[in-house]
N, C-alpha and C. Protein backbone atom coordinates (compact mmCIF):
# COMPACT_ATOMS: atom_id res chain seq x y z
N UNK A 1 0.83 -1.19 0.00
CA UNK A 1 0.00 0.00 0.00
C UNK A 1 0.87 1.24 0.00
N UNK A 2 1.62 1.61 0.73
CA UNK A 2 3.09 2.32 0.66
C UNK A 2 3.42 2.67 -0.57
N UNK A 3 3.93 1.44 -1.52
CA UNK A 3 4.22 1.39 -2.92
C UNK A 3 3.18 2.06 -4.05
N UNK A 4 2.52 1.88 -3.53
CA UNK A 4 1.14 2.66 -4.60
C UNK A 4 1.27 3.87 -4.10
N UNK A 5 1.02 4.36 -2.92
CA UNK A 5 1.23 5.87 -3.00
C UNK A 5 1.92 6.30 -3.07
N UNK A 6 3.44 5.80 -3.05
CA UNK A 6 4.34 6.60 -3.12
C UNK A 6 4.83 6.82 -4.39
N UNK A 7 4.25 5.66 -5.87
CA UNK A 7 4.28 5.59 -6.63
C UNK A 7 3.10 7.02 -7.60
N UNK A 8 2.05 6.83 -6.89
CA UNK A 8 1.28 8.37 -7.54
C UNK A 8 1.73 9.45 -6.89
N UNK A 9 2.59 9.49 -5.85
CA UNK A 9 2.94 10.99 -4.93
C UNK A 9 3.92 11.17 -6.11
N UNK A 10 5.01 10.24 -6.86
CA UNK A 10 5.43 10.30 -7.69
C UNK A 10 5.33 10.73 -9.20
N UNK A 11 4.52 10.04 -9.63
CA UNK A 11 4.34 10.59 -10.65
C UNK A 11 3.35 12.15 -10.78
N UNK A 12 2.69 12.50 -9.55
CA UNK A 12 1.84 14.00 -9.72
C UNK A 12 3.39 14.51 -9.23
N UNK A 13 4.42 14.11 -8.37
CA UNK A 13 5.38 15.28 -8.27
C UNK A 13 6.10 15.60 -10.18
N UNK A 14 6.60 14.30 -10.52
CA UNK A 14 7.20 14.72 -12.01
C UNK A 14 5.81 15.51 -12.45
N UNK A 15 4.67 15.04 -12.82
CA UNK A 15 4.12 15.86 -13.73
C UNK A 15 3.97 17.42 -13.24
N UNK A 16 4.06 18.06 -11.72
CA UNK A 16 4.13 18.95 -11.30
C UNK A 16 5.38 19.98 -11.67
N UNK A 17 6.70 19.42 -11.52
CA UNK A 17 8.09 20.19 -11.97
C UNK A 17 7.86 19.93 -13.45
N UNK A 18 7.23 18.96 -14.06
CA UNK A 18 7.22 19.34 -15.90
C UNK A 18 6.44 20.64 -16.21
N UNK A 19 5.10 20.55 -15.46
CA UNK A 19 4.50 21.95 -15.64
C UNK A 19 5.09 23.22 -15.38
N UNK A 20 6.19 23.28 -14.29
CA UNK A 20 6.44 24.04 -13.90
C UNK A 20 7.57 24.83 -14.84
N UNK A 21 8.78 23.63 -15.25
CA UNK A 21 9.55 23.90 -16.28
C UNK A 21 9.01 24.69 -17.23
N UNK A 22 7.86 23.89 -18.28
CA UNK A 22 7.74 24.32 -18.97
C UNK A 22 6.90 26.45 -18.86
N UNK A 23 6.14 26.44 -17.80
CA UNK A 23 5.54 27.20 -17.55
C UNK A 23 6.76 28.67 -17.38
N UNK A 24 8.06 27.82 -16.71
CA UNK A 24 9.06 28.86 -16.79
C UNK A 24 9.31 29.18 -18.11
N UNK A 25 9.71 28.23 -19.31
CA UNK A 25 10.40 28.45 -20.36
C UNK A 25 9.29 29.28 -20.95
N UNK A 26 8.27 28.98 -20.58
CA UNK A 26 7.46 29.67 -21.41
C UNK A 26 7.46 31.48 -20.83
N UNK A 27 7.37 31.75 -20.04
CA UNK A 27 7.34 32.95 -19.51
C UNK A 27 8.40 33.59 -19.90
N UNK A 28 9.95 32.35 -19.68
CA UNK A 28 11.13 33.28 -20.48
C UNK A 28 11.05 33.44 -21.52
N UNK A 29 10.64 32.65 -22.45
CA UNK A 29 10.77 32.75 -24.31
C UNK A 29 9.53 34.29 -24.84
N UNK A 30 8.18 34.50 -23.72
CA UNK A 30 7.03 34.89 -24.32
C UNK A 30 7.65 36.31 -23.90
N UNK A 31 7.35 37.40 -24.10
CA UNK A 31 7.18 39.02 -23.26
C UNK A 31 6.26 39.62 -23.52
N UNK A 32 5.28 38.55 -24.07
CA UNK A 32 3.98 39.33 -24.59
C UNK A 32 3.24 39.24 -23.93
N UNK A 33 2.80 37.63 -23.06
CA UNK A 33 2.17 37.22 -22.20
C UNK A 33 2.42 37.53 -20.57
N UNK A 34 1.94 38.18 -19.78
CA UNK A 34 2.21 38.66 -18.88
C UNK A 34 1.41 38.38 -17.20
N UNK A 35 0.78 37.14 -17.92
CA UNK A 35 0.01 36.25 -16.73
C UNK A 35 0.56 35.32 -16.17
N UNK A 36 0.39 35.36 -14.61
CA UNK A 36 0.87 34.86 -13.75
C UNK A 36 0.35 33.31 -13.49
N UNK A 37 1.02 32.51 -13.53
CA UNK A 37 0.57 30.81 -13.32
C UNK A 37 -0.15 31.10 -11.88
N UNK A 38 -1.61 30.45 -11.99
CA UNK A 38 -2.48 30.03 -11.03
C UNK A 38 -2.15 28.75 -10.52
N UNK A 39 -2.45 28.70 -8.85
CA UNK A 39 -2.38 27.64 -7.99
C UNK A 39 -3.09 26.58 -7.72
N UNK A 40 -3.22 25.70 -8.44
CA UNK A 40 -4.51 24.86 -7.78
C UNK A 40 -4.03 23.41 -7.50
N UNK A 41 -4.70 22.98 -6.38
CA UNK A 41 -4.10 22.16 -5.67
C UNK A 41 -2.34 21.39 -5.83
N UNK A 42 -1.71 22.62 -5.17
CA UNK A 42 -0.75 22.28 -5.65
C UNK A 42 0.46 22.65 -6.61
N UNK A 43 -0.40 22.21 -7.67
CA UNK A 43 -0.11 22.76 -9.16
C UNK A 43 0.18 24.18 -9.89
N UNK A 44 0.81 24.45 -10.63
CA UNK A 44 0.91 25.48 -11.07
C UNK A 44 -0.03 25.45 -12.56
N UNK A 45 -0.70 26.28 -13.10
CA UNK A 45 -1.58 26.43 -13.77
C UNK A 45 -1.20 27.75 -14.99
N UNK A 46 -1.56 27.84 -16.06
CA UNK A 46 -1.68 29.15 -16.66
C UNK A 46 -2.93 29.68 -17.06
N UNK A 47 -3.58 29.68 -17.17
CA UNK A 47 -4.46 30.24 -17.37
C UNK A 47 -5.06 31.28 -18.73
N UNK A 48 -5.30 30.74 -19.53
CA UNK A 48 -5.41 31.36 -21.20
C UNK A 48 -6.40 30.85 -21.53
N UNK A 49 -7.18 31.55 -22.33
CA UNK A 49 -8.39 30.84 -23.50
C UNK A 49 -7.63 31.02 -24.91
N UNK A 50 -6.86 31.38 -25.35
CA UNK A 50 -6.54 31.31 -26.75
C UNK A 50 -5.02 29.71 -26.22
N UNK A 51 -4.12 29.86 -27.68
CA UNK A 51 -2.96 29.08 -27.88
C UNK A 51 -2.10 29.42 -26.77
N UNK A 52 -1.29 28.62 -26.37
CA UNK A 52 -0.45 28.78 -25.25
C UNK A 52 1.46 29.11 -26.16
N UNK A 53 1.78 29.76 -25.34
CA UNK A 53 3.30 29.32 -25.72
C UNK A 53 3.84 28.12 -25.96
N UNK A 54 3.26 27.07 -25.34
CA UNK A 54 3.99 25.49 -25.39
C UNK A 54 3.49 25.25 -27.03
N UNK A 55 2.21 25.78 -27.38
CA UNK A 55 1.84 25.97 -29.36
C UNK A 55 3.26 25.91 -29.98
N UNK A 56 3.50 27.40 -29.40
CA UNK A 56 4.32 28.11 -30.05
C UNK A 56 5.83 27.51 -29.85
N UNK A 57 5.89 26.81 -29.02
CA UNK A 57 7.46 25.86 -29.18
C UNK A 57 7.62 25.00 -29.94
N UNK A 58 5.81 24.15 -30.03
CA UNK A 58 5.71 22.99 -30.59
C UNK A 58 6.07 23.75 -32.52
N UNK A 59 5.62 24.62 -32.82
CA UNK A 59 5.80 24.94 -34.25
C UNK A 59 7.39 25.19 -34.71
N UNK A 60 8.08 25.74 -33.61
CA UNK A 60 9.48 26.47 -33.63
C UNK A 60 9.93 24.77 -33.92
N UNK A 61 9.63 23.79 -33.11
CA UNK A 61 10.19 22.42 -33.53
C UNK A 61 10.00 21.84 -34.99
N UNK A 62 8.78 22.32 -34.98
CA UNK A 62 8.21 21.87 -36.46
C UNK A 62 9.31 22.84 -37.75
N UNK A 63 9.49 23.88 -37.15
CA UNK A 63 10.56 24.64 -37.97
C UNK A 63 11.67 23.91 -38.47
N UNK A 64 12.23 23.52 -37.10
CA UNK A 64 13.89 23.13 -37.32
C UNK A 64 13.56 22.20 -37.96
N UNK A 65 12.77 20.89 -37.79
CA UNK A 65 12.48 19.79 -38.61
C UNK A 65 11.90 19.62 -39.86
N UNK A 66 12.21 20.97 -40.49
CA UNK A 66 11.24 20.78 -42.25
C UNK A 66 12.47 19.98 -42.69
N UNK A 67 11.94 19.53 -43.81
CA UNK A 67 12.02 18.24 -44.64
C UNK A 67 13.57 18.85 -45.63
N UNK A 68 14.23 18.18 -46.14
CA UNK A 68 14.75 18.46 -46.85
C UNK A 68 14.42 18.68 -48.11
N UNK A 69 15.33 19.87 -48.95
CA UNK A 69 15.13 20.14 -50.16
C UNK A 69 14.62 19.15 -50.95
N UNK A 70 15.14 18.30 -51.34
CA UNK A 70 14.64 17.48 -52.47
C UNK A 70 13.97 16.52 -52.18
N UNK A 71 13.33 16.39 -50.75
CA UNK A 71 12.33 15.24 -50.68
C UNK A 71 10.93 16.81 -51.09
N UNK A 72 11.34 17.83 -50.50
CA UNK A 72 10.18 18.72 -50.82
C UNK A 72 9.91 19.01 -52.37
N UNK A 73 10.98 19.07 -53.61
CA UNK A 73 10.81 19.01 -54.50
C UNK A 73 10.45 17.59 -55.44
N UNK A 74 10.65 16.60 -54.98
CA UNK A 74 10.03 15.63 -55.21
C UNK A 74 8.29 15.40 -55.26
N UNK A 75 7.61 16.01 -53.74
CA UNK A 75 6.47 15.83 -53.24
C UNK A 75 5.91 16.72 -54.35
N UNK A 76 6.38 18.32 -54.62
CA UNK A 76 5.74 18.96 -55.89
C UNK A 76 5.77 18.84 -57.00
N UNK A 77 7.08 17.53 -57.24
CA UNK A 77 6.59 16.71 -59.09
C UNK A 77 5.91 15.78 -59.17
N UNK A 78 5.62 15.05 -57.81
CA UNK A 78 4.73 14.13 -57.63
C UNK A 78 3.08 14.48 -57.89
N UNK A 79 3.21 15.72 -56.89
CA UNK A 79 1.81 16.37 -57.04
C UNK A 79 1.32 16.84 -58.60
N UNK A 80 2.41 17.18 -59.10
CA UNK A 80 2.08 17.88 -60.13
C UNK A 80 1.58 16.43 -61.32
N UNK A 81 2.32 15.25 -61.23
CA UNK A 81 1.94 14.11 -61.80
C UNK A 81 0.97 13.79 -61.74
N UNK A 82 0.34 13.66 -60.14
CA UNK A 82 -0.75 13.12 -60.32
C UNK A 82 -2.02 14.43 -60.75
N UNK A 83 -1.62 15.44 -60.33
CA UNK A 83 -2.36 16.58 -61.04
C UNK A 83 -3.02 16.05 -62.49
N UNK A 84 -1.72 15.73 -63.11
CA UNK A 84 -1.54 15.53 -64.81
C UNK A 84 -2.63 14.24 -65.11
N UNK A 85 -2.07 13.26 -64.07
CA UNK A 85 -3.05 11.79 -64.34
C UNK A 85 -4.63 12.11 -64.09
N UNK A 86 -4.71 12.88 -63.03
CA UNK A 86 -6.48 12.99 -62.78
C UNK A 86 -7.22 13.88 -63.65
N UNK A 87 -5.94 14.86 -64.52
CA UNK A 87 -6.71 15.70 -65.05
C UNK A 87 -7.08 14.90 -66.89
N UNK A 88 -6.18 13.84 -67.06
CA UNK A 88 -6.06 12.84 -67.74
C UNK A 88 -7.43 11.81 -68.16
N UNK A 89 -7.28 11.11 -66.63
CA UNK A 89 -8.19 10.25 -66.54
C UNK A 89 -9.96 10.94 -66.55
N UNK A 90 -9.85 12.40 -66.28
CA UNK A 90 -11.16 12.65 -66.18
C UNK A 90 -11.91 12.94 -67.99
N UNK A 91 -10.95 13.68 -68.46
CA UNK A 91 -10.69 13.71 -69.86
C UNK A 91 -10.90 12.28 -70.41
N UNK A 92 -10.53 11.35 -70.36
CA UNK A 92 -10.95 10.20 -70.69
C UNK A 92 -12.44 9.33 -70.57
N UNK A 93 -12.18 9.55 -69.25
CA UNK A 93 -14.42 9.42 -68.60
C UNK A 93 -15.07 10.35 -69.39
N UNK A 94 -14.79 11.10 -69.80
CA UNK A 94 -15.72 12.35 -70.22
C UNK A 94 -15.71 11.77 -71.61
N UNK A 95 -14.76 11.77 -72.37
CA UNK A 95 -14.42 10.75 -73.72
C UNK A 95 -15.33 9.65 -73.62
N UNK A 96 -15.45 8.53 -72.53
CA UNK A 96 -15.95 7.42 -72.66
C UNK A 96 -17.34 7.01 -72.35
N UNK A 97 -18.01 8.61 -71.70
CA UNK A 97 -19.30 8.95 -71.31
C UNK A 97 -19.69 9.20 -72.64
N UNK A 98 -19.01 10.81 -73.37
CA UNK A 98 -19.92 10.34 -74.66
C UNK A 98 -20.30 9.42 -75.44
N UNK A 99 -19.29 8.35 -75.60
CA UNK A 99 -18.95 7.40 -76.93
C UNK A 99 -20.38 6.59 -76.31
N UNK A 100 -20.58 6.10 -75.06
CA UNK A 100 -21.27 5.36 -74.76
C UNK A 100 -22.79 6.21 -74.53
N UNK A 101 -22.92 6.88 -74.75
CA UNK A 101 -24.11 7.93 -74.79
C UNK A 101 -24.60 7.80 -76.37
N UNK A 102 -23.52 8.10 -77.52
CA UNK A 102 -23.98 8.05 -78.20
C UNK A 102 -24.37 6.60 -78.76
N UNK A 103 -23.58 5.15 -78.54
CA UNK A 103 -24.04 4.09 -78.12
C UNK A 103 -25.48 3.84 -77.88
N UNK A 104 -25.35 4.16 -77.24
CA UNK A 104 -26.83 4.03 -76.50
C UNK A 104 -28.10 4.46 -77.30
N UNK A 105 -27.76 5.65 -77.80
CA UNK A 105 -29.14 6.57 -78.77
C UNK A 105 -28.74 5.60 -79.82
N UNK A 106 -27.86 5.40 -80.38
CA UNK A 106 -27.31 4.22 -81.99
C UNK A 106 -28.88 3.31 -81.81
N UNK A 107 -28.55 2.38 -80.41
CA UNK A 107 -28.98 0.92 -79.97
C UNK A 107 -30.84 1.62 -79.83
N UNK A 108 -30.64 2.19 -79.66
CA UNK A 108 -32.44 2.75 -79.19
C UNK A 108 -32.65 3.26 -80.22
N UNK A 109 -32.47 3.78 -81.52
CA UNK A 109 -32.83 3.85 -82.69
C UNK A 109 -32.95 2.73 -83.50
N UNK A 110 -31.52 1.69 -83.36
CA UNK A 110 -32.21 0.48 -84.32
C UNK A 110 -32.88 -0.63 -83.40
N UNK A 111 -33.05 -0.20 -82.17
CA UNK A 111 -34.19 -0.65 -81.45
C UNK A 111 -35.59 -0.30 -81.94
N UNK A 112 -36.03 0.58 -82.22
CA UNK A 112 -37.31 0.90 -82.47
C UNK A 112 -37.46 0.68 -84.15
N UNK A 113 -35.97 0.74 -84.49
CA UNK A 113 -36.81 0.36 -86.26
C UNK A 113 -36.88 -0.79 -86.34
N UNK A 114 -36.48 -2.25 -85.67
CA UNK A 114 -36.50 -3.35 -85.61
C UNK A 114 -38.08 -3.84 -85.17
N UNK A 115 -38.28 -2.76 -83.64
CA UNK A 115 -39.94 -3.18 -83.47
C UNK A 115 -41.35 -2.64 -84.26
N UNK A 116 -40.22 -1.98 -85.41
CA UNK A 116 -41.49 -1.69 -86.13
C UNK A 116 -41.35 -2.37 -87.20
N UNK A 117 -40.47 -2.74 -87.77
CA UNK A 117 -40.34 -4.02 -89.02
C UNK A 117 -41.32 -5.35 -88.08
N UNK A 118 -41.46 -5.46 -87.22
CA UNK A 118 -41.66 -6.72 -86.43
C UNK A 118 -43.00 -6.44 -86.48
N UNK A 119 -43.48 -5.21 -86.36
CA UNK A 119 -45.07 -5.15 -85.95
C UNK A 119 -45.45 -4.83 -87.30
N UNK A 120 -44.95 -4.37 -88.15
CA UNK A 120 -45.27 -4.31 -89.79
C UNK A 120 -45.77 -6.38 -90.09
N UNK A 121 -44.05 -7.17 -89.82
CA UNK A 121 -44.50 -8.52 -90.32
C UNK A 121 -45.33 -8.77 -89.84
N UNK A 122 -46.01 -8.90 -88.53
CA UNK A 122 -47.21 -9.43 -87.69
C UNK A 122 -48.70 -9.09 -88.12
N UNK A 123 -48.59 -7.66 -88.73
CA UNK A 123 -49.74 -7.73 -89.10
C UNK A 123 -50.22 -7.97 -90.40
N UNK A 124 -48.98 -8.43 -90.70
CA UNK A 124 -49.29 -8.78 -92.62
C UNK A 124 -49.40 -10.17 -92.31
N UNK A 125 -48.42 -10.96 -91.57
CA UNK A 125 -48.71 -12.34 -91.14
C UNK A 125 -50.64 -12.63 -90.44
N UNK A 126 -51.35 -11.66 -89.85
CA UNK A 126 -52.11 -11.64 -89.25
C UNK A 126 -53.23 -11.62 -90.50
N UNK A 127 -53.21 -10.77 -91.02
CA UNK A 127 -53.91 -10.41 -92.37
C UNK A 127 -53.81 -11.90 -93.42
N UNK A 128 -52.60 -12.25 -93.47
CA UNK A 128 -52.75 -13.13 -94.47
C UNK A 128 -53.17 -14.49 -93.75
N UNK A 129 -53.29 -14.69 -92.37
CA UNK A 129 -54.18 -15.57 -91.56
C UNK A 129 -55.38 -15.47 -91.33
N UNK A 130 -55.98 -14.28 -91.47
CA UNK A 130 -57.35 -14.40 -91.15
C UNK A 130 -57.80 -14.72 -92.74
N UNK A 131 -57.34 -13.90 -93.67
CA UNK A 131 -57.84 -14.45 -95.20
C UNK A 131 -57.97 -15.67 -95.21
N UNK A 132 -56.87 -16.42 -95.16
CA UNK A 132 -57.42 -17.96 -95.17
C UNK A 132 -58.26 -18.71 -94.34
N UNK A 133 -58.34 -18.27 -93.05
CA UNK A 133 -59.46 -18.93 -92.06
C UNK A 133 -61.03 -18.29 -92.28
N UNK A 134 -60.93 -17.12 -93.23
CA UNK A 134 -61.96 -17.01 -93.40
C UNK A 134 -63.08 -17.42 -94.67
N UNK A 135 -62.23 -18.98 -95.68
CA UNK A 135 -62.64 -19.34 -96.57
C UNK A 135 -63.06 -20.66 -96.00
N UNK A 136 -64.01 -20.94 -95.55
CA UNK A 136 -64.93 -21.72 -94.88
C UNK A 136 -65.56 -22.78 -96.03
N UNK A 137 -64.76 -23.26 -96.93
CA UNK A 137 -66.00 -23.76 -98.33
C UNK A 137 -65.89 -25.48 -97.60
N UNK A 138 -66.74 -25.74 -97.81
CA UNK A 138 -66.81 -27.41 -97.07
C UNK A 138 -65.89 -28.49 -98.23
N UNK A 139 -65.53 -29.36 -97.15
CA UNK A 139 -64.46 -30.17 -98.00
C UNK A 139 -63.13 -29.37 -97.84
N UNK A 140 -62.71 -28.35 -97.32
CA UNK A 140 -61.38 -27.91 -97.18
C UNK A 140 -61.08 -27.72 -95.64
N UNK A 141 -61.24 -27.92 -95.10
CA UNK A 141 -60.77 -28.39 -93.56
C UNK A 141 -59.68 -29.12 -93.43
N UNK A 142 -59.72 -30.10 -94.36
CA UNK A 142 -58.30 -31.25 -94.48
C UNK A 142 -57.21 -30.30 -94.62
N UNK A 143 -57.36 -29.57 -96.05
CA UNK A 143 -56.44 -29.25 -96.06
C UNK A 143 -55.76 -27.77 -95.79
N UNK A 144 -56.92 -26.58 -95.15
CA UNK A 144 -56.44 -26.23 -93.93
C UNK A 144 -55.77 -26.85 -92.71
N UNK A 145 -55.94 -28.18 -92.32
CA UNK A 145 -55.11 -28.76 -91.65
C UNK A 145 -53.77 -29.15 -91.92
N UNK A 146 -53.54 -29.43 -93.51
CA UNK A 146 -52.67 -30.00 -93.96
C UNK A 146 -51.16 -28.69 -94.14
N UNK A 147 -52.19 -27.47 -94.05
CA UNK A 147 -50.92 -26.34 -94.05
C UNK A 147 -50.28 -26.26 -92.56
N UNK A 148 -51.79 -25.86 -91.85
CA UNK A 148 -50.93 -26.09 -90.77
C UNK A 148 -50.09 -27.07 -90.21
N UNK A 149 -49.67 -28.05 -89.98
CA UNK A 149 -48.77 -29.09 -89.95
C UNK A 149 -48.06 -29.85 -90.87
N UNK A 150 -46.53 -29.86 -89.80
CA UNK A 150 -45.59 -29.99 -90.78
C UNK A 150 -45.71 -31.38 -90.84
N UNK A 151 -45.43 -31.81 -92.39
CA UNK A 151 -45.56 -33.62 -92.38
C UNK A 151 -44.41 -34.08 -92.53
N UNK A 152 -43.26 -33.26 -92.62
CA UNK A 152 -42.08 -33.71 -93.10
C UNK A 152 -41.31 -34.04 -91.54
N UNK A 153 -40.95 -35.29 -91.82
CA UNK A 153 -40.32 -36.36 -90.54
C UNK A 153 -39.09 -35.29 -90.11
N UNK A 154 -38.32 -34.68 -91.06
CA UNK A 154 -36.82 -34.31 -91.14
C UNK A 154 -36.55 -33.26 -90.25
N UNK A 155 -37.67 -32.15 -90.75
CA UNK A 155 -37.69 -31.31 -90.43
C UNK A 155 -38.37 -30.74 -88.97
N UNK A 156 -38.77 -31.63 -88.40
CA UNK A 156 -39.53 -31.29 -87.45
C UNK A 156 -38.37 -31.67 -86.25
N UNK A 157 -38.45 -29.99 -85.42
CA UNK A 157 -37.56 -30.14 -84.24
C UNK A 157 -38.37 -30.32 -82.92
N UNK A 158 -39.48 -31.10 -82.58
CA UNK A 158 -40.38 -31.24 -81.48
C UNK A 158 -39.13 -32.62 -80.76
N UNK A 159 -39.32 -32.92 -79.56
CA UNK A 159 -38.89 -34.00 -79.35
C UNK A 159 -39.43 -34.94 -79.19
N UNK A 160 -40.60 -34.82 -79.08
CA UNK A 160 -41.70 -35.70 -78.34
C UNK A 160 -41.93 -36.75 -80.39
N UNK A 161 -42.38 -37.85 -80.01
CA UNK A 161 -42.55 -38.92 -81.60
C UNK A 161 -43.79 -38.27 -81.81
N UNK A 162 -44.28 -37.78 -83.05
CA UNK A 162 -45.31 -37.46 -83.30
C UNK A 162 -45.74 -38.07 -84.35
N UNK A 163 -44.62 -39.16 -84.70
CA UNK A 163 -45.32 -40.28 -86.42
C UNK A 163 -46.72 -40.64 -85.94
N UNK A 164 -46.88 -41.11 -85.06
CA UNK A 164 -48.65 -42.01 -85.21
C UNK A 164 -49.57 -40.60 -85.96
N UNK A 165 -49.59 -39.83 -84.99
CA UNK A 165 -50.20 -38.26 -85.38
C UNK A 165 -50.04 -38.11 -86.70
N UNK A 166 -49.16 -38.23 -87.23
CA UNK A 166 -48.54 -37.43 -88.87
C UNK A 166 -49.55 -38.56 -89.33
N UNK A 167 -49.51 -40.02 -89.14
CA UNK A 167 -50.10 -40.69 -90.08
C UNK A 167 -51.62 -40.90 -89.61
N UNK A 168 -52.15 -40.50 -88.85
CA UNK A 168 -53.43 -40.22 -88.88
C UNK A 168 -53.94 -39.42 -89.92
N UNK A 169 -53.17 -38.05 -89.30
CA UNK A 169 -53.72 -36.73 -89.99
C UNK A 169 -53.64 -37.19 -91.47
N UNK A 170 -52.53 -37.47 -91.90
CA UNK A 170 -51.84 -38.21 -93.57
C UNK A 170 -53.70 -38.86 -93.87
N UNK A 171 -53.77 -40.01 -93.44
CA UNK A 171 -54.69 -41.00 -93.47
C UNK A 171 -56.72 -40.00 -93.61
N UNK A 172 -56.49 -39.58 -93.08
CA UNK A 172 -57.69 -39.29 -92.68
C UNK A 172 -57.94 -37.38 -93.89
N UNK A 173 -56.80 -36.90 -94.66
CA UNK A 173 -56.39 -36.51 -95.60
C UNK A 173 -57.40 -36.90 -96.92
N UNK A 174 -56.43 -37.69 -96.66
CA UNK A 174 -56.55 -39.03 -97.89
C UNK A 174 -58.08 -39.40 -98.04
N UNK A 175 -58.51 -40.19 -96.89
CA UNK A 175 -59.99 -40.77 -97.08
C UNK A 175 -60.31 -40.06 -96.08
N UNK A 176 -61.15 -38.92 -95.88
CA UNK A 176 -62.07 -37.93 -95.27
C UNK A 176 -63.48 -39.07 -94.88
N UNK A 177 -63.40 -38.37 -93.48
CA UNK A 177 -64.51 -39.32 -92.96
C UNK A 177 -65.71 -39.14 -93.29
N UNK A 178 -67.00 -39.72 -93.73
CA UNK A 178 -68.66 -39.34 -94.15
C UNK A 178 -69.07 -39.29 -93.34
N UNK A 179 -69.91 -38.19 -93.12
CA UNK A 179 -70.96 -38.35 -92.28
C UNK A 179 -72.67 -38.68 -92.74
């Protein structure tokens, strides 16, 4: 138990003389700032609502540590590359937006002249179907049947055997039943 407190009496004393250090350096480096470190428990405090001096050391570090010359001139041919590539690649999308735009109107023009050749054949196919279904003369039934179905063995891509059928229809052609 000893060990534990004497271990946090410890570490609030370092973090106490770090504040304090720095709170000095800062007072010596600043002559602008002219506020007095506040006390609280203990502690020494500064007391500011804007950036503190410790900012202002941290940047002075950032100073000494800029980069060397030619890694910095590197980073601005780099930039400037990829400048070049994006201004490249957008030029290209823009290229590959039209082509495919105009694509598109191409495909939707011989889209619609295709569905109108299609609805042109349909209704001439339609027309030249009702003409014939509408010649009703008796004794031709057979061979209204006989157009519609194909009799040729070769040609027929059904899978299912449809010979008995063919030779009915064939048969019954031929010698038409009396009534």
């Amino acid at each position: 138990m000893t060990e534990k407190g004497s271990g946090r009496w410890k570490e609030r004393t370092t973090c106490s003389l770090l504040r304090q250090q720095t709170m000095r350096s800062n007072r010596d480096d600043s002559s602008a700032q002219t506020e007095e470190p506040a006390t609280v428990n203990g502690d020494l405090f500064q007391e500011s609502n804007g950036p503190t001096d410790s900012y202002a050391a941290i940047a002075q570090v950032d100073i000494q540590r800029q980069e060397p010359e030619s890694l910095r001139k590197w980073k601005e041919e780099q930039k400037a590359r990829l400048e070049a590539l994006d201004s490249a690649s957008k030029a290209a999308e823009a290229e590959w937006r039209e082509k495919a735009k105009k694509e598109l109107e191409d495909w939707h023009v011989h889209q619609n002249e295709q569905m109108e050749k299609n609805k042109a054949n349909n209704r001439a196919s339609e027309e030249a179907f009702l003409a014939e279904t509408d010649g009703d003369s008796p004794g031709s039934e057979w061979e209204r049947v006989a157009r519609l179905c194909d009799f040729n063995p070769k040609t027929s891509k059904q899978a299912k055997d449809v010979s008995r059928m063919r030779s009915v229809l064939i048969s019954l052609k031929q010698t038409p039943l009396v009534r």
